[in-house]
C-alpha atoms as a PDB file:
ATOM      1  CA  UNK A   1       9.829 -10.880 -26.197  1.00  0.00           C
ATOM      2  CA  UNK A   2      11.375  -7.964 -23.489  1.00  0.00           C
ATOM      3  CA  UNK A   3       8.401  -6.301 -24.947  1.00  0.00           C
ATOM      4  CA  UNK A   4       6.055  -8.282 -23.929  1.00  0.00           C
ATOM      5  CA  UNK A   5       7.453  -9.134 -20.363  1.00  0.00           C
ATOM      6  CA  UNK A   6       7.964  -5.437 -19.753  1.00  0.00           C
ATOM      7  CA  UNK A   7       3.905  -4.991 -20.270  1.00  0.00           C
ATOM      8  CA  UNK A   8       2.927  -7.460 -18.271  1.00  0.00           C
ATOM      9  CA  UNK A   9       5.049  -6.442 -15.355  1.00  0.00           C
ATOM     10  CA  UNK A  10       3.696  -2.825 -15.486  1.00  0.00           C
ATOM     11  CA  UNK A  11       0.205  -3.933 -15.567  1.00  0.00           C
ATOM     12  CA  UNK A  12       0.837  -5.885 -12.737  1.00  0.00           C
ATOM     13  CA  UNK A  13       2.465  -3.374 -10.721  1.00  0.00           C
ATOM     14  CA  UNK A  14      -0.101  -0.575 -11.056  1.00  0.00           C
ATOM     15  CA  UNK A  15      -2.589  -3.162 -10.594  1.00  0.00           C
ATOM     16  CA  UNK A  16      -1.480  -4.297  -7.184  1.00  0.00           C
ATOM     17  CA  UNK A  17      -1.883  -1.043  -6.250  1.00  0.00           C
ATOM     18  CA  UNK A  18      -5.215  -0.323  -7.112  1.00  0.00           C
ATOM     19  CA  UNK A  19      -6.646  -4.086  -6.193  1.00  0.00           C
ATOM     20  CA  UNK A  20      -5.215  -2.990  -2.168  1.00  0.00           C
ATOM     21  CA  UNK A  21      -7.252   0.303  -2.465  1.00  0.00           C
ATOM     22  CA  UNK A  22     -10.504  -1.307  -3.955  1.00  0.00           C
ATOM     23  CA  UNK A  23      -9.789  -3.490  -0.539  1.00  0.00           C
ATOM     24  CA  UNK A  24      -9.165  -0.751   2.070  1.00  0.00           C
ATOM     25  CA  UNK A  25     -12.403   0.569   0.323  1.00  0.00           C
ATOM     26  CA  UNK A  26     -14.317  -1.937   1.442  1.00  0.00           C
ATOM     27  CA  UNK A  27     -13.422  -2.510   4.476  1.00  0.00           C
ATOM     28  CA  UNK A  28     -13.538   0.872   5.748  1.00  0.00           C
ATOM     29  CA  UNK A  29     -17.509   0.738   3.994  1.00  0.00           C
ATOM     30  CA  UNK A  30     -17.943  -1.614   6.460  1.00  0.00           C
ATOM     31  CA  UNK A  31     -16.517  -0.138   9.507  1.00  0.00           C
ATOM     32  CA  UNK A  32     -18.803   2.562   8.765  1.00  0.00           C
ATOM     33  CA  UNK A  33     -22.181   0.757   7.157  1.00  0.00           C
ATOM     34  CA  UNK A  34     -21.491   2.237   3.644  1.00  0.00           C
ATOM     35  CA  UNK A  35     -19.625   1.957   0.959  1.00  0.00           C
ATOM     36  CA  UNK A  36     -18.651   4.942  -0.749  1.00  0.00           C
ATOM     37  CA  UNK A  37     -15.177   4.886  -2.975  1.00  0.00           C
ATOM     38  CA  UNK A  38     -14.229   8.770  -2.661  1.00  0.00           C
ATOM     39  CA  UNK A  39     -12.371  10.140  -6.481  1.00  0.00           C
ATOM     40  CA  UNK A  40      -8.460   9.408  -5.697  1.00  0.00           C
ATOM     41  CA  UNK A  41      -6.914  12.798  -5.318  1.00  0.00           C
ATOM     42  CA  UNK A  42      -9.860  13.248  -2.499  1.00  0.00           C
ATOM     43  CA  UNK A  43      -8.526  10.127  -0.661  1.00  0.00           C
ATOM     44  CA  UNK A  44      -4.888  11.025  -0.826  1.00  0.00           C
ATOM     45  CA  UNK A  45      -6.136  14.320   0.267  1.00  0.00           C
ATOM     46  CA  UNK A  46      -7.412  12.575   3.330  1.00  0.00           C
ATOM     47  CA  UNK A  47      -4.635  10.588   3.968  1.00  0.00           C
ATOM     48  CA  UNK A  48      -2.699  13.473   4.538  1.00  0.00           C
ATOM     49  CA  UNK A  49      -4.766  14.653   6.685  1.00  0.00           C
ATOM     50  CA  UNK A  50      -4.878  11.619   8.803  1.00  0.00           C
ATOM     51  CA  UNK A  51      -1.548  11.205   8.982  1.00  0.00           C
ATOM     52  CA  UNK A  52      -1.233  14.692  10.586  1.00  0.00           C
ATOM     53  CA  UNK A  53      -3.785  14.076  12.895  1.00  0.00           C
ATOM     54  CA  UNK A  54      -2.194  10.349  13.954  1.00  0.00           C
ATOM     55  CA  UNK A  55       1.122  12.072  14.341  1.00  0.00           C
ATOM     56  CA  UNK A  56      -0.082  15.308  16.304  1.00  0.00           C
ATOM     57  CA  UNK A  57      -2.204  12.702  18.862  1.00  0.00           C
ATOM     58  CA  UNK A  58       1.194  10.367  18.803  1.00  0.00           C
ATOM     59  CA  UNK A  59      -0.697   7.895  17.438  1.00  0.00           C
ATOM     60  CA  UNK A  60       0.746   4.118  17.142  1.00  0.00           C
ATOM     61  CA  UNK A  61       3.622   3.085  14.877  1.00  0.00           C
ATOM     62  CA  UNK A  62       0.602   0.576  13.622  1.00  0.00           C
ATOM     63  CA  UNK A  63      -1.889   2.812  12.318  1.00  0.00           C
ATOM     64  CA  UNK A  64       0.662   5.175  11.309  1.00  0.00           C
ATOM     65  CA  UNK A  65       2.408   2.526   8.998  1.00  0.00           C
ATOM     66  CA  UNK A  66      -1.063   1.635   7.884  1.00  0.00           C
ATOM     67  CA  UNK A  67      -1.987   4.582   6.401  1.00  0.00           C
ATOM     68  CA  UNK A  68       1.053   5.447   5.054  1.00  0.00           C
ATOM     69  CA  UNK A  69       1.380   2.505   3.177  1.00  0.00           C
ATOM     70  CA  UNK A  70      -1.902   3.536   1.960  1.00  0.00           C
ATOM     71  CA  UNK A  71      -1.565   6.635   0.438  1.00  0.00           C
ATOM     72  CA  UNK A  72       1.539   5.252  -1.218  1.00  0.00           C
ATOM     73  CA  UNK A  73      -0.496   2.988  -3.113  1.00  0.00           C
ATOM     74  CA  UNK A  74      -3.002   5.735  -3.600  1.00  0.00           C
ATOM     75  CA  UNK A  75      -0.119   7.785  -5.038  1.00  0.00           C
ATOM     76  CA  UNK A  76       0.755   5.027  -7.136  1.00  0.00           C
ATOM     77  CA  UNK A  77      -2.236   4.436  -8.572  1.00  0.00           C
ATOM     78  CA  UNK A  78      -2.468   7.921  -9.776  1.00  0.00           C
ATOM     79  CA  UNK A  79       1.467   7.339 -11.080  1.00  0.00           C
ATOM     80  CA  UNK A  80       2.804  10.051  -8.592  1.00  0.00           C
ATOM     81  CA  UNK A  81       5.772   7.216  -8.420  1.00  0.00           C
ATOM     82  CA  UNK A  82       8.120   9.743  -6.314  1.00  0.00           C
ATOM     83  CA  UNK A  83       5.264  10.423  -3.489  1.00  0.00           C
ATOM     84  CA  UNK A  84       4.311   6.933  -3.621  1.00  0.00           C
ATOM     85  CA  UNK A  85       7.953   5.755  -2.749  1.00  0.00           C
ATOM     86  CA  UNK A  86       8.311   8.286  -0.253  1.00  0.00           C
ATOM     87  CA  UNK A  87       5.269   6.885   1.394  1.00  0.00           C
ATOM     88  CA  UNK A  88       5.949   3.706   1.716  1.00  0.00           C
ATOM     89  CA  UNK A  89       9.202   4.028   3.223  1.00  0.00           C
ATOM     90  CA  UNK A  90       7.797   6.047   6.029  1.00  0.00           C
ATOM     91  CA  UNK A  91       5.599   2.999   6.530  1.00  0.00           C
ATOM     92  CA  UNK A  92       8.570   0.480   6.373  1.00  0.00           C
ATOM     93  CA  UNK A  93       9.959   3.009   9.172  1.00  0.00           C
ATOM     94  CA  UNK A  94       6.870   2.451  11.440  1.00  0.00           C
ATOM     95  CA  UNK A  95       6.616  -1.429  10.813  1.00  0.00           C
ATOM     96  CA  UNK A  96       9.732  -2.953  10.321  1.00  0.00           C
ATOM     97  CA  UNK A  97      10.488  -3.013  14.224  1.00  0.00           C
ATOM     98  CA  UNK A  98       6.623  -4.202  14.821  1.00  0.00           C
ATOM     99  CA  UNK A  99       6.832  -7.866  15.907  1.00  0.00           C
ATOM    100  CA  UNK A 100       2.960  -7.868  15.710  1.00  0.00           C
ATOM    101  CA  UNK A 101       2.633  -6.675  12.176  1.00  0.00           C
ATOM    102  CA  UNK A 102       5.180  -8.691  10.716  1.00  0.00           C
ATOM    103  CA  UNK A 103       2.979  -9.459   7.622  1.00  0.00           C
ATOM    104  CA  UNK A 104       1.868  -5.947   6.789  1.00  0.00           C
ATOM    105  CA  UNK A 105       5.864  -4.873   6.746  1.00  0.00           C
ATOM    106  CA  UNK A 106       6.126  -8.096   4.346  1.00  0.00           C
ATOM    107  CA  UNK A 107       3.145  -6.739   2.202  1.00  0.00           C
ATOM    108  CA  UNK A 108       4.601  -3.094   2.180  1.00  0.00           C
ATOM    109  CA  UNK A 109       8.182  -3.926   1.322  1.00  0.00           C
ATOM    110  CA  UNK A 110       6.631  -6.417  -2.142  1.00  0.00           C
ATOM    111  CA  UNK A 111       4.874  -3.176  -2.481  1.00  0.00           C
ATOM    112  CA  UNK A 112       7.432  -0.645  -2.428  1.00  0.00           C
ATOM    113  CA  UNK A 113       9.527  -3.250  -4.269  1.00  0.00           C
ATOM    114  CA  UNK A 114       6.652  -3.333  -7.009  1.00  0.00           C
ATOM    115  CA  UNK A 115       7.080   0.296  -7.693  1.00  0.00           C
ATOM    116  CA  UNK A 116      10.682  -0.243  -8.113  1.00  0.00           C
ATOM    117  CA  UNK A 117       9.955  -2.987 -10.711  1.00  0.00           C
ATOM    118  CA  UNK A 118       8.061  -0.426 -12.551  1.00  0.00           C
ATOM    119  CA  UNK A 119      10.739   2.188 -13.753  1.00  0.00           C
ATOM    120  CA  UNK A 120      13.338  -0.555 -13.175  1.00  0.00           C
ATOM    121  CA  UNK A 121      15.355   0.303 -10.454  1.00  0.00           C
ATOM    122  CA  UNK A 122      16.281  -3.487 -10.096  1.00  0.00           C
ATOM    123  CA  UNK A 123      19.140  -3.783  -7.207  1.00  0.00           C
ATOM    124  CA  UNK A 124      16.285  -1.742  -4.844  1.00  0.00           C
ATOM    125  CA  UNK A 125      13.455  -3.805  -5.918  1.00  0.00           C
ATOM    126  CA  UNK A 126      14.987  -7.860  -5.464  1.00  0.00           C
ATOM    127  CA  UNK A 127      16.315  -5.871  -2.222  1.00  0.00           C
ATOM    128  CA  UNK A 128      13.048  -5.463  -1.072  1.00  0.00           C
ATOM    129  CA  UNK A 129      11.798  -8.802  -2.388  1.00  0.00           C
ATOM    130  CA  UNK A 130      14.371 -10.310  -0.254  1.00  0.00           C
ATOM    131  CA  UNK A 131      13.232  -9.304   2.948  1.00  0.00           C
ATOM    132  CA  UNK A 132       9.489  -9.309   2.154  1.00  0.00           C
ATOM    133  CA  UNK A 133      10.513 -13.509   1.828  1.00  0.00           C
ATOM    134  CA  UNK A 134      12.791 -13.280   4.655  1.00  0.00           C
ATOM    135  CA  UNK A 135       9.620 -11.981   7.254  1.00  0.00           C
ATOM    136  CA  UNK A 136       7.091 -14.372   5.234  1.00  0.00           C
ATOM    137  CA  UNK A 137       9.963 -17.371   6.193  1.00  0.00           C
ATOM    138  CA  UNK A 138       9.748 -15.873   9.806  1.00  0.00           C
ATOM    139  CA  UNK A 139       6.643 -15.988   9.809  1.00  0.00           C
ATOM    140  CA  UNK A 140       5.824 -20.187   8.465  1.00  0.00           C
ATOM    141  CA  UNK A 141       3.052 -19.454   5.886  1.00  0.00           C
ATOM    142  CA  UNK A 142       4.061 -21.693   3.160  1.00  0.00           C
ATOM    143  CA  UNK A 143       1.475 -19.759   1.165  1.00  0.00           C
ATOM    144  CA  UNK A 144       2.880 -16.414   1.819  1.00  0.00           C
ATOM    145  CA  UNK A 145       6.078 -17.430   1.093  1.00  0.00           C
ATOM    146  CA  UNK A 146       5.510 -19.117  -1.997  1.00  0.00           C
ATOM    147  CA  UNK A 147       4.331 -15.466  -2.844  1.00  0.00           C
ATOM    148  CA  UNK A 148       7.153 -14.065  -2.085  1.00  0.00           C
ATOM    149  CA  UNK A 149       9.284 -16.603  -4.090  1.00  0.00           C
ATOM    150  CA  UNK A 150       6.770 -16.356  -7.131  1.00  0.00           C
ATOM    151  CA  UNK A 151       8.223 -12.894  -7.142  1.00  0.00           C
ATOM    152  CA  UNK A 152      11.459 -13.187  -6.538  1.00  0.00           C
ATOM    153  CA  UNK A 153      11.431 -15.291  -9.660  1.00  0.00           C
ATOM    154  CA  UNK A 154       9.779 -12.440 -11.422  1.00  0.00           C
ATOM    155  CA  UNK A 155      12.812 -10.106 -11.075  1.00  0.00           C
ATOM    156  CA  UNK A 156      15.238 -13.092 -12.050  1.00  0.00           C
ATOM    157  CA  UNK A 157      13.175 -13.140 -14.845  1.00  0.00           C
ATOM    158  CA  UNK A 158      13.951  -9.431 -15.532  1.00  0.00           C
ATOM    159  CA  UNK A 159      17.773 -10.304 -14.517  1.00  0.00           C
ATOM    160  CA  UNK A 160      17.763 -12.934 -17.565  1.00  0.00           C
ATOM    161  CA  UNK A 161      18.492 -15.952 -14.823  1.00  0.00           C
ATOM    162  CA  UNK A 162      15.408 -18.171 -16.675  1.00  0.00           C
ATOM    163  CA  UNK A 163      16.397 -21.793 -15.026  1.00  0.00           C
ATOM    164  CA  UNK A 164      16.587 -20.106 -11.640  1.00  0.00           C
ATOM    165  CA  UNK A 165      13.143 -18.184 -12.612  1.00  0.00           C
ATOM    166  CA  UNK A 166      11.617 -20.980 -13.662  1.00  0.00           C
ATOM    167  CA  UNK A 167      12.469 -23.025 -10.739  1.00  0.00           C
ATOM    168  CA  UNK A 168      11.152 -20.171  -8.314  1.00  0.00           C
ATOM    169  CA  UNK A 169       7.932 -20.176 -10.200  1.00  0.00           C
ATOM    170  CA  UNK A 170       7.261 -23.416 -10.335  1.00  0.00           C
ATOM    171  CA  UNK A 171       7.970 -24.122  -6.664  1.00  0.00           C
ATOM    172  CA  UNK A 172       5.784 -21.496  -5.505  1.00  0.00           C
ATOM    173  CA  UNK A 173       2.929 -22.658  -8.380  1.00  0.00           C
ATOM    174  CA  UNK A 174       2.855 -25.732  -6.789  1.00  0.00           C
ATOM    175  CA  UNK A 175       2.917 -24.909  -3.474  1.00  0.00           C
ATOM    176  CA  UNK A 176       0.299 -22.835  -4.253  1.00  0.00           C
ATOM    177  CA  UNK A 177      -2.035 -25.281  -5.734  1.00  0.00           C
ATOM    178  CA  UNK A 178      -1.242 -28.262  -3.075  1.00  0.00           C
ATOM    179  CA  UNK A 179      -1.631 -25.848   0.096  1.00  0.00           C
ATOM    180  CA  UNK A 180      -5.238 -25.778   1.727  1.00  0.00           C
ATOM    181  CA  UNK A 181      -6.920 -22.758   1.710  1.00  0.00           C
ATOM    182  CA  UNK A 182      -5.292 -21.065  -1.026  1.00  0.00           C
ATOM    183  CA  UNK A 183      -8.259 -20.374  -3.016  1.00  0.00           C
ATOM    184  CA  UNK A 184      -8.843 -17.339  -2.475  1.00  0.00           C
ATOM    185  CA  UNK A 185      -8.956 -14.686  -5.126  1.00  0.00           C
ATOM    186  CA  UNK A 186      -5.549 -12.868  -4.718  1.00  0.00           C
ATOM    187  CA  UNK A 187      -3.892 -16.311  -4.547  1.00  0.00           C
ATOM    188  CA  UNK A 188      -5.543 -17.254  -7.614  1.00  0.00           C
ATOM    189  CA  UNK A 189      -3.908 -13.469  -9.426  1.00  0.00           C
ATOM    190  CA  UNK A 190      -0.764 -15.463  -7.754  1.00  0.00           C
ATOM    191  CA  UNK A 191      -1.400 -18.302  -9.613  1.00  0.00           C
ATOM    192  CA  UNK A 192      -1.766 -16.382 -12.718  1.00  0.00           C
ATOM    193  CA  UNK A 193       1.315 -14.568 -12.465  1.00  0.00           C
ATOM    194  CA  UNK A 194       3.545 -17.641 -11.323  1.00  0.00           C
ATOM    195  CA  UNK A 195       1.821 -19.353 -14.392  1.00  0.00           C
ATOM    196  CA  UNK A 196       3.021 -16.234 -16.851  1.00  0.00           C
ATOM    197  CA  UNK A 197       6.597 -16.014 -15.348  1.00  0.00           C
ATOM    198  CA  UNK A 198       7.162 -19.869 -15.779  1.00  0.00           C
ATOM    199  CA  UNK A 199       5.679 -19.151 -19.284  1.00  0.00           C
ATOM    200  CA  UNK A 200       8.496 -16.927 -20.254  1.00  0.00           C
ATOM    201  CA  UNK A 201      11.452 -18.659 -18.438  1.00  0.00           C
ATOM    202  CA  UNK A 202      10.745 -21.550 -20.757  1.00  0.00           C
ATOM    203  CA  UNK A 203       9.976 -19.215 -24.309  1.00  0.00           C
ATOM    204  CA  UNK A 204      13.417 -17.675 -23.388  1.00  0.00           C
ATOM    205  CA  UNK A 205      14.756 -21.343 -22.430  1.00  0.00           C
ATOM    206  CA  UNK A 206      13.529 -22.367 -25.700  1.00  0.00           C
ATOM    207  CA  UNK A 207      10.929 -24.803 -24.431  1.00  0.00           C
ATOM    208  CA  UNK A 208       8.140 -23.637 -26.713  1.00  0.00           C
ATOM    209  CA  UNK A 209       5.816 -26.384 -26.165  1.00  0.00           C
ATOM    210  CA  UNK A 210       5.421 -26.018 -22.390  1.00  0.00           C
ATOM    211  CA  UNK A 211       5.966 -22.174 -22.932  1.00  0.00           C
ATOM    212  CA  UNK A 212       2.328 -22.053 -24.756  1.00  0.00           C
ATOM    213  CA  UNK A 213       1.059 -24.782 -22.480  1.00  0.00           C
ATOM    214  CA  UNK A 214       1.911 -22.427 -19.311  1.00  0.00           C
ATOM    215  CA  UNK A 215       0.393 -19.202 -21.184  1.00  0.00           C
ATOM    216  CA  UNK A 216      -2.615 -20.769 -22.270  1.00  0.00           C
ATOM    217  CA  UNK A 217      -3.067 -22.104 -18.687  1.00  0.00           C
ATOM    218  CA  UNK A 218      -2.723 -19.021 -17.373  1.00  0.00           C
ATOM    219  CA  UNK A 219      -5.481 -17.508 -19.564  1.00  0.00           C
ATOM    220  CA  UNK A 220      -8.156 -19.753 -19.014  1.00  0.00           C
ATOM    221  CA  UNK A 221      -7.595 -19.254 -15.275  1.00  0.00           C
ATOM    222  CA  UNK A 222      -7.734 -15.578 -15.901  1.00  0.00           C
ATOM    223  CA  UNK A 223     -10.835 -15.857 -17.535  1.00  0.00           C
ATOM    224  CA  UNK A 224     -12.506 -18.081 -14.503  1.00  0.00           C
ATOM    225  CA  UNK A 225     -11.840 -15.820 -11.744  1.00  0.00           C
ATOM    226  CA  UNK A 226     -11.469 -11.800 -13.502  1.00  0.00           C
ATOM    227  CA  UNK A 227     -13.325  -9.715 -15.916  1.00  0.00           C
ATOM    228  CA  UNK A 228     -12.075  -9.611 -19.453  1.00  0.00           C
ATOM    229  CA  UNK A 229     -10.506  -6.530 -19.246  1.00  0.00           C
ATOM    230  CA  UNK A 230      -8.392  -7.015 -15.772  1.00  0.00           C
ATOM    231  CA  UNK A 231      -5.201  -7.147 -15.993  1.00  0.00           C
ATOM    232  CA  UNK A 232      -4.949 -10.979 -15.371  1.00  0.00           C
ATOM    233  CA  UNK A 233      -6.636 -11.432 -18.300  1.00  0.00           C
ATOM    234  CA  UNK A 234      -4.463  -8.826 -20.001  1.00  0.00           C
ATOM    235  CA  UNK A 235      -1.325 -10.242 -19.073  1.00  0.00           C
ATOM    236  CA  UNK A 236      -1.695 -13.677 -19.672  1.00  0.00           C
ATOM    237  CA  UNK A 237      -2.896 -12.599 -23.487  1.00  0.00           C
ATOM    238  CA  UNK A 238       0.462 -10.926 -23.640  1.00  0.00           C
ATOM    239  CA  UNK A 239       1.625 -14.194 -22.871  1.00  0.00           C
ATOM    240  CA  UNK A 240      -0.284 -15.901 -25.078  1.00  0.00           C
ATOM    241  CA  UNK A 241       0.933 -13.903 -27.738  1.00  0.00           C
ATOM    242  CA  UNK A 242       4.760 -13.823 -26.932  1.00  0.00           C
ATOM    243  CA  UNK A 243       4.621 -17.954 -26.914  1.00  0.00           C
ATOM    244  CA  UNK A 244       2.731 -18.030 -30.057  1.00  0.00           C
ATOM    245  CA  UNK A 245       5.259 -15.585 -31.573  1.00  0.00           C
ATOM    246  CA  UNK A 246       8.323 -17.154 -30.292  1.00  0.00           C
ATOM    247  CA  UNK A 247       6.954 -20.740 -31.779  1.00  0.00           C
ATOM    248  CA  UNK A 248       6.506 -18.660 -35.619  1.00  0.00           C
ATOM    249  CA  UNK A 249       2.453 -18.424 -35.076  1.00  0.00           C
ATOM    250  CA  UNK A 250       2.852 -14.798 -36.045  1.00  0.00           C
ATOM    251  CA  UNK A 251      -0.503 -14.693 -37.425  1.00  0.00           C
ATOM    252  CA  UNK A 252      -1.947 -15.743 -33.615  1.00  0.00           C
ATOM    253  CA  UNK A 253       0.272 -13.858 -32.380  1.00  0.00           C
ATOM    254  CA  UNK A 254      -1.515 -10.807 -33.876  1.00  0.00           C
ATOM    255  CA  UNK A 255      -5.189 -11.804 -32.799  1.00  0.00           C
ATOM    256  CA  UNK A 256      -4.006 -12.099 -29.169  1.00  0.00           C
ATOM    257  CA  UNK A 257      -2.520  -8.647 -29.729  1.00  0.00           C
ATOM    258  CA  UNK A 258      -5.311  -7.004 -30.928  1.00  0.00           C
ATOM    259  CA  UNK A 259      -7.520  -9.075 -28.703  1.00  0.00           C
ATOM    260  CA  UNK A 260      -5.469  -7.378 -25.828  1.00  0.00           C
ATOM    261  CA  UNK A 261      -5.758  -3.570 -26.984  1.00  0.00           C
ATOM    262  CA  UNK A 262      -9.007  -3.921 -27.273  1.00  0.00           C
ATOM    263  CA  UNK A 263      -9.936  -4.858 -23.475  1.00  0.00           C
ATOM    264  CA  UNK A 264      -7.630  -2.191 -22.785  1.00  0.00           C
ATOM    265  CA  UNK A 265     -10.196   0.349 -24.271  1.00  0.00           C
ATOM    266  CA  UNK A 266     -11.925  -0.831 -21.337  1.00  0.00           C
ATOM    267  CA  UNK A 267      -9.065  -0.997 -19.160  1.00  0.00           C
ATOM    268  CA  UNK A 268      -7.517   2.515 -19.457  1.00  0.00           C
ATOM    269  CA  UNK A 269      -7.925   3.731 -15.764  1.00  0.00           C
ATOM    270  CA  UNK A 270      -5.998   0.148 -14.747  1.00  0.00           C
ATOM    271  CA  UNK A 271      -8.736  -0.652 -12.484  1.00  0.00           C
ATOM    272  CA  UNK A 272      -9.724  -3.604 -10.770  1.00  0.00           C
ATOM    273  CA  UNK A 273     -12.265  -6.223 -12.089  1.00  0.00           C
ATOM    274  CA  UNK A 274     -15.516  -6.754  -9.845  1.00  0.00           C
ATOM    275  CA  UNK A 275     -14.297 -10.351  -8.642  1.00  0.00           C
ATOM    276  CA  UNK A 276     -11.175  -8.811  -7.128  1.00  0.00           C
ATOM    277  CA  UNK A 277     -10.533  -8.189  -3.133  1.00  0.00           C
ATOM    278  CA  UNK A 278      -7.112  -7.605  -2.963  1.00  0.00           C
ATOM    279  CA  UNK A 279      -3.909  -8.375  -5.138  1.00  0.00           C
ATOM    280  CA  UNK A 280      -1.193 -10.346  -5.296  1.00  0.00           C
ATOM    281  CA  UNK A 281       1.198  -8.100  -3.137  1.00  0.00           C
ATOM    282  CA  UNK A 282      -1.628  -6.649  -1.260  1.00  0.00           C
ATOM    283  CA  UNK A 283      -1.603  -5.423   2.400  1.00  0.00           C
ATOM    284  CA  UNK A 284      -2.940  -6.618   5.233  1.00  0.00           C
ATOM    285  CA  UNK A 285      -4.675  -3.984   7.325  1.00  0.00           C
ATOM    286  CA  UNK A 286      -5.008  -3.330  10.561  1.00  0.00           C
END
């Protein structure tokens, strides 16, 4: 079962990472008329550069945070995890006194608090969880901080506090699904991932019925809105398979298994499906 949670949390940290790039891709294609996604190291190569330049010409704490929190995502995309973290804190230093970018210093510290999640450096990642849904309440989006509680429940998940996980999740599922205007496609990744963490609260709380229920839910509204071989889709098969192991379908169990490896033979380079703008955790730009 730790198995299986521990591969769906990877998969969804890396992929928040590279859904915010695929983003920032396409919105600088349409600053400029084009859109032209540049190989990775050549970006981060870029980065750097414009970093230098925004810091030589004083540039403002706003586009400097920007792009830093950028190339940390860059850098964690291409699993330089040390850079990456480095990055992102010099972003958190140009933001966090920002009144006007209050949500971009949100979206930065769930990403730097993602990366932490992924080699399991727990206190520092529900620390930065914390104040990502301290801003988001600062801010009134009951949206945004239904995010921030879906992940929050997430790490209690991780901590082995399932009733308080569960009751996280499911607060910020159903906000989710009762707030107007929530449609769109990283709230629906939301959805997916509120749907798989109240999935395993209830395997480990021994509620196998609504365990499946919550897995197989989260599947078929994988499938609607990403490609087979996102990480959505991946994830909630995970799930899929942990509930149907944990209730002695063994056999199922299996198929969902080898189901899964086989979309990841499509799904090596942990990119983003077609349908996807931006992520779960993903930043705002400027």
């Amino acid at each position: 079962m730790k198995a299986y949670f521990r591969s769906f949390s990877v998969a969804f940290g890396v992929w928040n990472a590279a859904c915010f790039l695929l983003w920032a891709t396409m919105v600088c294609g349409a600053q400029t008329g084009r859109q032209v996604e540049l190989p990775l190291q050549e970006r981060i190569h870029n980065n750097i550069a414009k970093i230098t330049a925004l810091e030589a010409a004083q540039g403002s704490g706003r586009d400097l945070g920007y792009t830093w929190a950028v190339l940390g995502a860059e850098y964690s995309t291409a699993g330089e995890f040390t850079d990456s973290e480095n990055a992102y804190n010099h972003a958190i230093h140009y933001l966090e006194n920002d009144s006007a970018e209050l949500m971009l210093y949100a979206d930065v510290l769930d990403q730097l608090g993602s990366l932490y999640r992924i080699y399991m450096r727990l206190p520092e990642a529900m620390n930065c969880r914390k104040k990502a849904l301290e801003v988001r309440e600062r801010l009134g989006d009951p949206v945004e901080i239904a995010r921030s509680q879906s992940h929050l429940a997430e790490m209690k998940l991780i901590l082995h506090h399932y009733k308080e996980s569960f009751h996280d999740a499911d607060m910020a599922y159903q906000t989710m699904i009762r707030t107007p205007g929530s449609e769109k496609d990283w709230d629906r990744s939301d959805l997916v991932s509120a749907l798989i963490v109240r999935s395993y609260a209830q395997c480990a709380m021994h509620k196998l019925t609504e365990c499946l229920a919550d897995a197989q839910h989260a599947l078929s509204m994988a499938r609607t809105n990403f490609a087979e071989n996102s990480v959505p889709v991946c994830a909630a098969l995970i799930a899929v398979g942990a509930a149907k192991l944990k209730s002695g379908d063994a056999a199922d169990a299996e198929a969902k298994k080898v189901e899964w490896e086989l979309s990841q033979t499509e799904h090596a380079s942990m990119r983003p499906c077609a349908q996807c703008t931006v992520s779960a955790y993903a930043l705002r730009g400027p």
